[in-house]
N, C-alpha and C. Protein backbone atom coordinates (compact mmCIF):
# COMPACT_ATOMS: atom_id res chain seq x y z
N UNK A 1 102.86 127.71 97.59
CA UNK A 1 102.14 126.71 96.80
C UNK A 1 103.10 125.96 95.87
N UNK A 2 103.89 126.57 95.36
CA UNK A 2 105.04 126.10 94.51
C UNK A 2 105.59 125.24 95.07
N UNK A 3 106.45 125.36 96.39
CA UNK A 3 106.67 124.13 97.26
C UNK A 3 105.54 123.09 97.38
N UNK A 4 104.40 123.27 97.70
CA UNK A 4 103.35 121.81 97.88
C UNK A 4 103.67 121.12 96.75
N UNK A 5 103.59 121.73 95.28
CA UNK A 5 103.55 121.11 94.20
C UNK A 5 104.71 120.40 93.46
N UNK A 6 105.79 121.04 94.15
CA UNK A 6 107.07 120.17 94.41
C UNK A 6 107.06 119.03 95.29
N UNK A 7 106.84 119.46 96.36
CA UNK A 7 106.54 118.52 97.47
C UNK A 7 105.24 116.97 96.81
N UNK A 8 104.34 117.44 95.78
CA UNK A 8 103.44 116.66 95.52
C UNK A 8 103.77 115.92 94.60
N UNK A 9 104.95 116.31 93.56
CA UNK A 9 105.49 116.19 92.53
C UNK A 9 106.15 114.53 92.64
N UNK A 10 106.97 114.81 94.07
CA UNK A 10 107.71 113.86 94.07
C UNK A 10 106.88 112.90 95.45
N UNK A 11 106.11 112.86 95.79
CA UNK A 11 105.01 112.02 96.03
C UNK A 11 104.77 111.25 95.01
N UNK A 12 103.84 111.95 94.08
CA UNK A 12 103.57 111.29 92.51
C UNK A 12 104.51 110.66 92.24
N UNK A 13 105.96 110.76 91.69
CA UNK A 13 107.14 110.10 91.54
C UNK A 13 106.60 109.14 92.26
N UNK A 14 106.95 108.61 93.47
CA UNK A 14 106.90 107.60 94.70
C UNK A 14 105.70 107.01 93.95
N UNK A 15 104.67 107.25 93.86
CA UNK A 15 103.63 106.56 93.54
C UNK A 15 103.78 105.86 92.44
N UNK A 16 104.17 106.56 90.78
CA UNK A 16 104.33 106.03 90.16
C UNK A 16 105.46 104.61 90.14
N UNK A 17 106.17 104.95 90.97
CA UNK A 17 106.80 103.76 91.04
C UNK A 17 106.77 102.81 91.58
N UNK A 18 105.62 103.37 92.77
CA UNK A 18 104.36 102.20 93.36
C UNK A 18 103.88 101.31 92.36
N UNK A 19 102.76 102.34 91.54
CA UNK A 19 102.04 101.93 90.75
C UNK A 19 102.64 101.26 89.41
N UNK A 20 103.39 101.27 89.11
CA UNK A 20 104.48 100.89 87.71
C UNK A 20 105.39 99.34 88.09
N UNK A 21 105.43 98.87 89.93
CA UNK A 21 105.97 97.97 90.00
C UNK A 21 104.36 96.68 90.36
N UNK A 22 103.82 97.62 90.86
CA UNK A 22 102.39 96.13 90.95
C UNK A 22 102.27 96.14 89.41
N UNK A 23 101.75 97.01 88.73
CA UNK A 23 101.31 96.80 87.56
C UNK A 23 101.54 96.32 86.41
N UNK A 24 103.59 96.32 86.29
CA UNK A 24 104.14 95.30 85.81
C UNK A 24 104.75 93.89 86.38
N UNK A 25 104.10 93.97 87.63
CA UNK A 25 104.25 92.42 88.17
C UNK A 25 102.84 91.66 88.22
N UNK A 26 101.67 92.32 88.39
CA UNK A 26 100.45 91.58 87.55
C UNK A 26 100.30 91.07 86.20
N UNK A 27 100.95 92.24 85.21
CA UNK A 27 100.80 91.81 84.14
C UNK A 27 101.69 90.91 83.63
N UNK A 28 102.77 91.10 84.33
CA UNK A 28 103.74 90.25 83.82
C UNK A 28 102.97 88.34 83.93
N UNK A 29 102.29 88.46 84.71
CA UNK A 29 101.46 86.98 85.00
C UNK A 29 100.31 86.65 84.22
N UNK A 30 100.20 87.43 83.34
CA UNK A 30 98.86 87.60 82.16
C UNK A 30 97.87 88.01 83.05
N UNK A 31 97.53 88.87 83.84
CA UNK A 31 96.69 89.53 84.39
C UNK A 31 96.24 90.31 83.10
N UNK A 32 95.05 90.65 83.08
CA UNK A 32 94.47 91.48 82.12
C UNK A 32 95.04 93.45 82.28
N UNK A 33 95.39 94.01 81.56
CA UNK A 33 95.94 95.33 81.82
C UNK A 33 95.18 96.45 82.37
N UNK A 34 93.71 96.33 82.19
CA UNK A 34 92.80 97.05 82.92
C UNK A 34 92.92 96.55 84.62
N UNK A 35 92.30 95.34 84.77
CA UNK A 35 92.41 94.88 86.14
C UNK A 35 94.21 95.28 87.16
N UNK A 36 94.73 95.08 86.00
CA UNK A 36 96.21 95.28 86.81
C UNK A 36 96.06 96.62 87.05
N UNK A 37 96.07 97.50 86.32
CA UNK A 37 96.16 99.15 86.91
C UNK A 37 95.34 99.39 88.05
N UNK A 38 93.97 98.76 87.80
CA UNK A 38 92.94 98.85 89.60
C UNK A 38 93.53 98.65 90.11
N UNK A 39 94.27 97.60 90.54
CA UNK A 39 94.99 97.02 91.67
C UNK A 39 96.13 97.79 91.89
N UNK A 40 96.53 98.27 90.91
CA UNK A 40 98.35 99.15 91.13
C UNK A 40 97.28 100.60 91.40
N UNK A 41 96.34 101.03 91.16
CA UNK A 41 95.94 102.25 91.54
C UNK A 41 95.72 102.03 93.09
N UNK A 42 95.30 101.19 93.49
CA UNK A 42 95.11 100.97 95.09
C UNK A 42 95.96 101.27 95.91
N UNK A 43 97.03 100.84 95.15
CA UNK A 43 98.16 100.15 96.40
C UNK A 43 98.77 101.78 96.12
N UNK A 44 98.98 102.44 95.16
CA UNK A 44 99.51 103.51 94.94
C UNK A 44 98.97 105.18 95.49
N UNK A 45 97.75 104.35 95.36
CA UNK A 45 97.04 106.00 96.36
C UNK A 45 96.96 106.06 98.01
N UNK A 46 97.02 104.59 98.04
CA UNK A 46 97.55 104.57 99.36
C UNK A 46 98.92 105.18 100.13
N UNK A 47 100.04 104.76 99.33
CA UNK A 47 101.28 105.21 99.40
C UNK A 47 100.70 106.68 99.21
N UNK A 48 100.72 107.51 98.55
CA UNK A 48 100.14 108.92 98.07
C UNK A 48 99.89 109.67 99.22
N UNK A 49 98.33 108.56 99.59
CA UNK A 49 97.53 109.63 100.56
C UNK A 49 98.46 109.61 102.05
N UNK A 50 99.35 108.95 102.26
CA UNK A 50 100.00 108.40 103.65
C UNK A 50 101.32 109.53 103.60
N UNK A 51 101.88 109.66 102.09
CA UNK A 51 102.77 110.46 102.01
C UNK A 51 102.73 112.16 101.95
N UNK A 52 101.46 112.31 101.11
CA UNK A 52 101.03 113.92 100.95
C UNK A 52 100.78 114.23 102.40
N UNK A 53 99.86 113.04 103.62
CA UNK A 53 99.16 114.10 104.65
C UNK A 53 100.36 114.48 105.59
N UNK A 54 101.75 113.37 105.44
CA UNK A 54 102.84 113.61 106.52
C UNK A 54 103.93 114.56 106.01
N UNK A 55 104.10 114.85 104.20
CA UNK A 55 104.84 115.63 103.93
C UNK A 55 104.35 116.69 103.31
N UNK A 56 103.57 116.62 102.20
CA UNK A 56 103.29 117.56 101.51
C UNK A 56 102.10 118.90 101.84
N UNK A 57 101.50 118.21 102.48
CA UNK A 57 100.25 119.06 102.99
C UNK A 57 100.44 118.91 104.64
N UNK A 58 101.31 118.66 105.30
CA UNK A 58 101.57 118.63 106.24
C UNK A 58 100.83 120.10 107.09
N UNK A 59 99.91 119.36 108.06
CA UNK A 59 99.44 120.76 109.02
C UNK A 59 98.27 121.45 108.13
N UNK A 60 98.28 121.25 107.13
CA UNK A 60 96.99 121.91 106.05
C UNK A 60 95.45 121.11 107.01
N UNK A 61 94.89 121.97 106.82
CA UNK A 61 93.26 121.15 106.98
C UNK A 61 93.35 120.83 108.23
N UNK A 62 93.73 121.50 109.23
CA UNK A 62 93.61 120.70 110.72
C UNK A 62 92.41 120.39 111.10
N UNK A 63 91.22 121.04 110.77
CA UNK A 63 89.66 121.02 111.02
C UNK A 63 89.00 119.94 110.62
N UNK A 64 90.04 119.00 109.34
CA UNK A 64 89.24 118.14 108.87
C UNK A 64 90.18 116.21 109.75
N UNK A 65 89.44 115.45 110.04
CA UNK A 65 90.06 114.37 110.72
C UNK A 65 90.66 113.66 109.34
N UNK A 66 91.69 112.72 109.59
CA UNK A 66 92.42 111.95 108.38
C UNK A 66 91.57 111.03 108.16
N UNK A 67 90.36 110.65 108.32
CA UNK A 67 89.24 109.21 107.90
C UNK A 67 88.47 110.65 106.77
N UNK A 68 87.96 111.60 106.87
CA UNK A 68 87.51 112.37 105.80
C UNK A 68 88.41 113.05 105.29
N UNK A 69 89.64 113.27 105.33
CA UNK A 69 90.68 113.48 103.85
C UNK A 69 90.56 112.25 103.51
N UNK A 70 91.04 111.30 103.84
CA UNK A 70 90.99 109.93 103.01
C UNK A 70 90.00 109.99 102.00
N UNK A 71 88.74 109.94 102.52
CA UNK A 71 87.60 109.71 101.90
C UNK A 71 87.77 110.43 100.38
N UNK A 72 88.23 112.07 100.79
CA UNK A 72 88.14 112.86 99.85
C UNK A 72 88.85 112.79 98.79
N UNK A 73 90.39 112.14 99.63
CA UNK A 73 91.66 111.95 98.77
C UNK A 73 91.29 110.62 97.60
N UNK A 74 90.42 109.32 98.28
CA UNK A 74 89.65 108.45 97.67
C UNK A 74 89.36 109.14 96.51
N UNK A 75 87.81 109.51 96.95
CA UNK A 75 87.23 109.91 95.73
C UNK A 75 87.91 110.91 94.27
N UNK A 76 88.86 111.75 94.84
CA UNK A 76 89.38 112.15 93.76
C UNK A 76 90.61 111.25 93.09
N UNK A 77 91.09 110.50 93.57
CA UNK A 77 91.58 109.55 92.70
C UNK A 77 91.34 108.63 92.01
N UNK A 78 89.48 107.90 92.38
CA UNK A 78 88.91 107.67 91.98
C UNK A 78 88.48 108.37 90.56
N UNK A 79 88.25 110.08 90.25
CA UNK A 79 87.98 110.11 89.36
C UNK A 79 89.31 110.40 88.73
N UNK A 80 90.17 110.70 88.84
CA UNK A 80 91.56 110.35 88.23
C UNK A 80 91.55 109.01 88.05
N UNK A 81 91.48 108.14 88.30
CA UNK A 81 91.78 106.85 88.08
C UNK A 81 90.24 106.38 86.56
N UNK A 82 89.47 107.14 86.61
CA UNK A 82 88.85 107.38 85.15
C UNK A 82 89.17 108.17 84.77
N UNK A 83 90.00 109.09 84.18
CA UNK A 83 90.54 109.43 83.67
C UNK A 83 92.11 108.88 83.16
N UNK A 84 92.68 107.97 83.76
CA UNK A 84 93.54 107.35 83.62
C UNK A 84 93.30 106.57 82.65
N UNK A 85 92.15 105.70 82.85
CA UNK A 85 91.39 104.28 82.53
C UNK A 85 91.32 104.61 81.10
N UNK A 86 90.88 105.58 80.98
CA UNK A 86 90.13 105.88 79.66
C UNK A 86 91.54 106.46 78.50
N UNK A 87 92.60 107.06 78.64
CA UNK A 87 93.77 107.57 78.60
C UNK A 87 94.54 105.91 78.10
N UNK A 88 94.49 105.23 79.30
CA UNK A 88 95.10 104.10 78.61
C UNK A 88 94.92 103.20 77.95
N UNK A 89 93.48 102.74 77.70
CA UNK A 89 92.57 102.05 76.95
C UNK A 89 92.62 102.61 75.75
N UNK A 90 92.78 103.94 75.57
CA UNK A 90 92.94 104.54 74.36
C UNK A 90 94.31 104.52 73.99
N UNK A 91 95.02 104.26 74.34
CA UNK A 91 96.54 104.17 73.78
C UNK A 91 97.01 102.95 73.65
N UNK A 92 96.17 101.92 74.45
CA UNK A 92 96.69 100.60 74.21
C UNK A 92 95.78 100.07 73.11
N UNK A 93 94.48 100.51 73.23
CA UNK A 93 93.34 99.88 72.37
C UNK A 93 93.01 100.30 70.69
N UNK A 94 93.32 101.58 70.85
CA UNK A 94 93.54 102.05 69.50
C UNK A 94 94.89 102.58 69.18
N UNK A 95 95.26 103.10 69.65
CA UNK A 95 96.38 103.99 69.09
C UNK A 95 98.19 102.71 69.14
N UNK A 96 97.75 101.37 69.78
CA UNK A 96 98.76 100.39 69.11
C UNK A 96 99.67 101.00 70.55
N UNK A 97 100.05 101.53 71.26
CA UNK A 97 100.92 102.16 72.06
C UNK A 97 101.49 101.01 73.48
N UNK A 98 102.28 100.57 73.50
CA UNK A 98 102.94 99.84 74.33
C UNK A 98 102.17 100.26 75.72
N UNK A 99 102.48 98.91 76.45
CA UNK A 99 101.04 98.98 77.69
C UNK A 99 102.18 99.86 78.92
N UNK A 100 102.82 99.05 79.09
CA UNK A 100 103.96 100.20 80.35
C UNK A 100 104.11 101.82 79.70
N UNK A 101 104.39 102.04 78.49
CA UNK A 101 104.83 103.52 77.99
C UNK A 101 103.04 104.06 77.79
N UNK A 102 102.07 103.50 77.87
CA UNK A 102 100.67 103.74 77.80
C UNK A 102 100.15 104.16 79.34
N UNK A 103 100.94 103.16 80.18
CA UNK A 103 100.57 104.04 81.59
C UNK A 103 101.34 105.23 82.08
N UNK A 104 102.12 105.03 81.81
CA UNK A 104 103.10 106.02 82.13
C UNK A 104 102.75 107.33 81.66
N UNK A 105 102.07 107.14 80.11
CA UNK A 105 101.32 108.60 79.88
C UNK A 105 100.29 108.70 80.61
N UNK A 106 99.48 108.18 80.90
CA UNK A 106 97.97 107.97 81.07
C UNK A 106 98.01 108.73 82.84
N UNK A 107 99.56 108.57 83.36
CA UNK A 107 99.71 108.58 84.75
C UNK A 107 99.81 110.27 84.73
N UNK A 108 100.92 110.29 83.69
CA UNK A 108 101.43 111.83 83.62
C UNK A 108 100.14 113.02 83.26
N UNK A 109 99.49 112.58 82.41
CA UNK A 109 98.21 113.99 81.63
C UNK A 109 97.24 113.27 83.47
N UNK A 110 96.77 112.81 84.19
CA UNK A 110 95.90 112.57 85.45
C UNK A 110 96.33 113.59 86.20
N UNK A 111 97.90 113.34 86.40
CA UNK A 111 98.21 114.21 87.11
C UNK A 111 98.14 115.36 88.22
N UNK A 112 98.22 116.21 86.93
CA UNK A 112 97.86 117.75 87.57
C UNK A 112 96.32 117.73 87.84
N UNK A 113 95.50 117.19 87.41
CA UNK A 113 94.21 117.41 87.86
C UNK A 113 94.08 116.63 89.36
N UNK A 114 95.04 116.34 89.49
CA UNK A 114 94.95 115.47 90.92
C UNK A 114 95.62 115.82 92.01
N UNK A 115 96.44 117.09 91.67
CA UNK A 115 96.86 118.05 92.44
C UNK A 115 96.19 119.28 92.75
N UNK A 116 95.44 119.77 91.58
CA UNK A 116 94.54 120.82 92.00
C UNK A 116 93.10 120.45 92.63
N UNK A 117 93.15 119.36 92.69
CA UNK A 117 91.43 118.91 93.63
C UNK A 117 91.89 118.96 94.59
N UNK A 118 92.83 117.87 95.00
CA UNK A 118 93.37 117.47 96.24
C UNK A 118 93.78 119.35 97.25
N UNK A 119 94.18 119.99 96.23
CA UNK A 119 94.68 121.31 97.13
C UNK A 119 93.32 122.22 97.14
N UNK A 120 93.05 121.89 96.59
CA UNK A 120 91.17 122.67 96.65
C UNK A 120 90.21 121.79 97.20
N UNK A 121 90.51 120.59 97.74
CA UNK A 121 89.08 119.99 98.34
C UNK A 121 89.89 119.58 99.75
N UNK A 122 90.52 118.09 99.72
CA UNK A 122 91.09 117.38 100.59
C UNK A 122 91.89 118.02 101.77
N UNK A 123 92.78 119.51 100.86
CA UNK A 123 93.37 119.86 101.58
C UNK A 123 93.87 121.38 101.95
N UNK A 124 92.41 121.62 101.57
CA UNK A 124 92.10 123.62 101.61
C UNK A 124 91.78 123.73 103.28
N UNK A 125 92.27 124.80 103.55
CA UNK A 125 92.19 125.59 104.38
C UNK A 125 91.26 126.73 104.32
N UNK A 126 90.78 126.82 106.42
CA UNK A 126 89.78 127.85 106.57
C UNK A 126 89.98 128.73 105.49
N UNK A 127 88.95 130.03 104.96
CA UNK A 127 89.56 131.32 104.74
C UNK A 127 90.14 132.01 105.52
N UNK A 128 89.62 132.35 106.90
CA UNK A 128 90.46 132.70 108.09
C UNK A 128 91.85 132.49 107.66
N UNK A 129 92.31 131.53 107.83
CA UNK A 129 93.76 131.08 108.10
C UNK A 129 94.71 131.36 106.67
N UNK A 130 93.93 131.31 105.01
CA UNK A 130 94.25 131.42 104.26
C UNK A 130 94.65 133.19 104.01
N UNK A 131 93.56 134.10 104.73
CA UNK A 131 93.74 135.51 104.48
C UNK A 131 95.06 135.81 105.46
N UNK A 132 95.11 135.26 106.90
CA UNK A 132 95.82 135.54 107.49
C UNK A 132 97.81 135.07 106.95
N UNK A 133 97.42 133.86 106.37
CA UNK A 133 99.16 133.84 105.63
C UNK A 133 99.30 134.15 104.57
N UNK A 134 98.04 134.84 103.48
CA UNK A 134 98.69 135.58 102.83
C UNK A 134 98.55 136.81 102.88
N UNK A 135 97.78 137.75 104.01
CA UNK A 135 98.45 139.11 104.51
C UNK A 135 99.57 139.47 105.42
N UNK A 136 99.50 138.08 106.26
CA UNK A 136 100.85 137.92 107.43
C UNK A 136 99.87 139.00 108.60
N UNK A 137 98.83 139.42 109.06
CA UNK A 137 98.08 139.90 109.60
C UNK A 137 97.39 138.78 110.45
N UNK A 138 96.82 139.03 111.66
CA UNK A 138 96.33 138.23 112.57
C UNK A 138 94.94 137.99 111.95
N UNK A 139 94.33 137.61 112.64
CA UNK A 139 93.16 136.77 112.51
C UNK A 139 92.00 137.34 113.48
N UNK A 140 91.01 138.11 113.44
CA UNK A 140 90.50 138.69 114.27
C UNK A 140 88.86 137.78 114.89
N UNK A 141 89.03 138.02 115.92
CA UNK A 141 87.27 137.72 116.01
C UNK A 141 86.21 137.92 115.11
N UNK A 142 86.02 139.13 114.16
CA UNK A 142 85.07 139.41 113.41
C UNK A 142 85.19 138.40 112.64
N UNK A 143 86.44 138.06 111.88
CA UNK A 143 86.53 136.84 110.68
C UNK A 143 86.15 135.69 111.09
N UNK A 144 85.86 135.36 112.51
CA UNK A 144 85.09 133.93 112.77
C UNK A 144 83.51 134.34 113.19
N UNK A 145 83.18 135.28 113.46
CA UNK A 145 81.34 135.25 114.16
C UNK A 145 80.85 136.84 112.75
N UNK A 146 80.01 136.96 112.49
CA UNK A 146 79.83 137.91 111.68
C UNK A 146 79.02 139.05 112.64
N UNK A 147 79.32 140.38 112.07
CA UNK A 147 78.64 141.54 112.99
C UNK A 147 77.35 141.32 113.84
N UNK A 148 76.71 140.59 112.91
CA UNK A 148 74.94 140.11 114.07
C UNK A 148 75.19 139.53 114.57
N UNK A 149 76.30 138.17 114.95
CA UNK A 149 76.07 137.68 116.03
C UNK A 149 76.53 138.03 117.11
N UNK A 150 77.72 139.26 117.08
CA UNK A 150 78.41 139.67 118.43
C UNK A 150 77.54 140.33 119.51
């Protein structure tokens, strides 16, 4: 797991620097700073979700097709991305805090909550498969049909 979160770590990296180059090239045009982050959140979870399913979670979730990780990977960045919203609105809106050094926090505290959904929803594995690599023990028939139905 330590590796995924390395592996996710520098995904995020990639992203943020997704998200940090739309967002200071919108604003740089007087785009409003809310609207610019939507738009840099787009383009950035895209990069994300394209990069986590080929590197980081690679082979995780085979049961589930990549149109419903998406979905899932969506929606939880979606609510990261309120949580972001609200993070930077508050640092730009009250607290006086420079709008680039305001996302940049706002990116960093989202974060980890966007690693532990994503590894608990988008990209969890059977229990089957989870007991079996962490006992290193096979996988038996009983663990897929339960005693009544054999």
């Amino acid at each position: 797991m330590i590796k995924m979160l390395m592996k996710f770590a520098v995904v995020g990296l990639s992203g943020v620097g997704v998200n940090m180059a739309v967002y200071t090239f919108l604003t740089s045009f007087g785009t409003n700073f809310l609207i610019a982050a939507g738009f840099a959140f787009g383009v950035a979870v895209t990069n994300n979700f394209v990069w986590n399913v080929l590197w980081t979670f690679k082979g995780r979730a085979k049961d589930r097709n990549v149109k419903i990780k998406f979905v899932s990977f969506l929606a939880i960045s979606v609510i990261n991305l309120g949580v972001n919203l609200m993070i930077l609105r508050s640092l730009v809106e009250f607290m006086q805090v420079n709008e680039i050094l305001a996302q940049l926090t706002a990116i960093a505290v989202a974060s980890s909550l966007n690693f532990g959904l994503n590894f608990l929803i988008t990209f969890r594995e059977k229990r089957q498969k989870q007991r079996k690599e962490e006992t290193g023990t096979a996988v038996h028939y009983e663990d897929y049909y339960p005693a009544d139905l054999q």
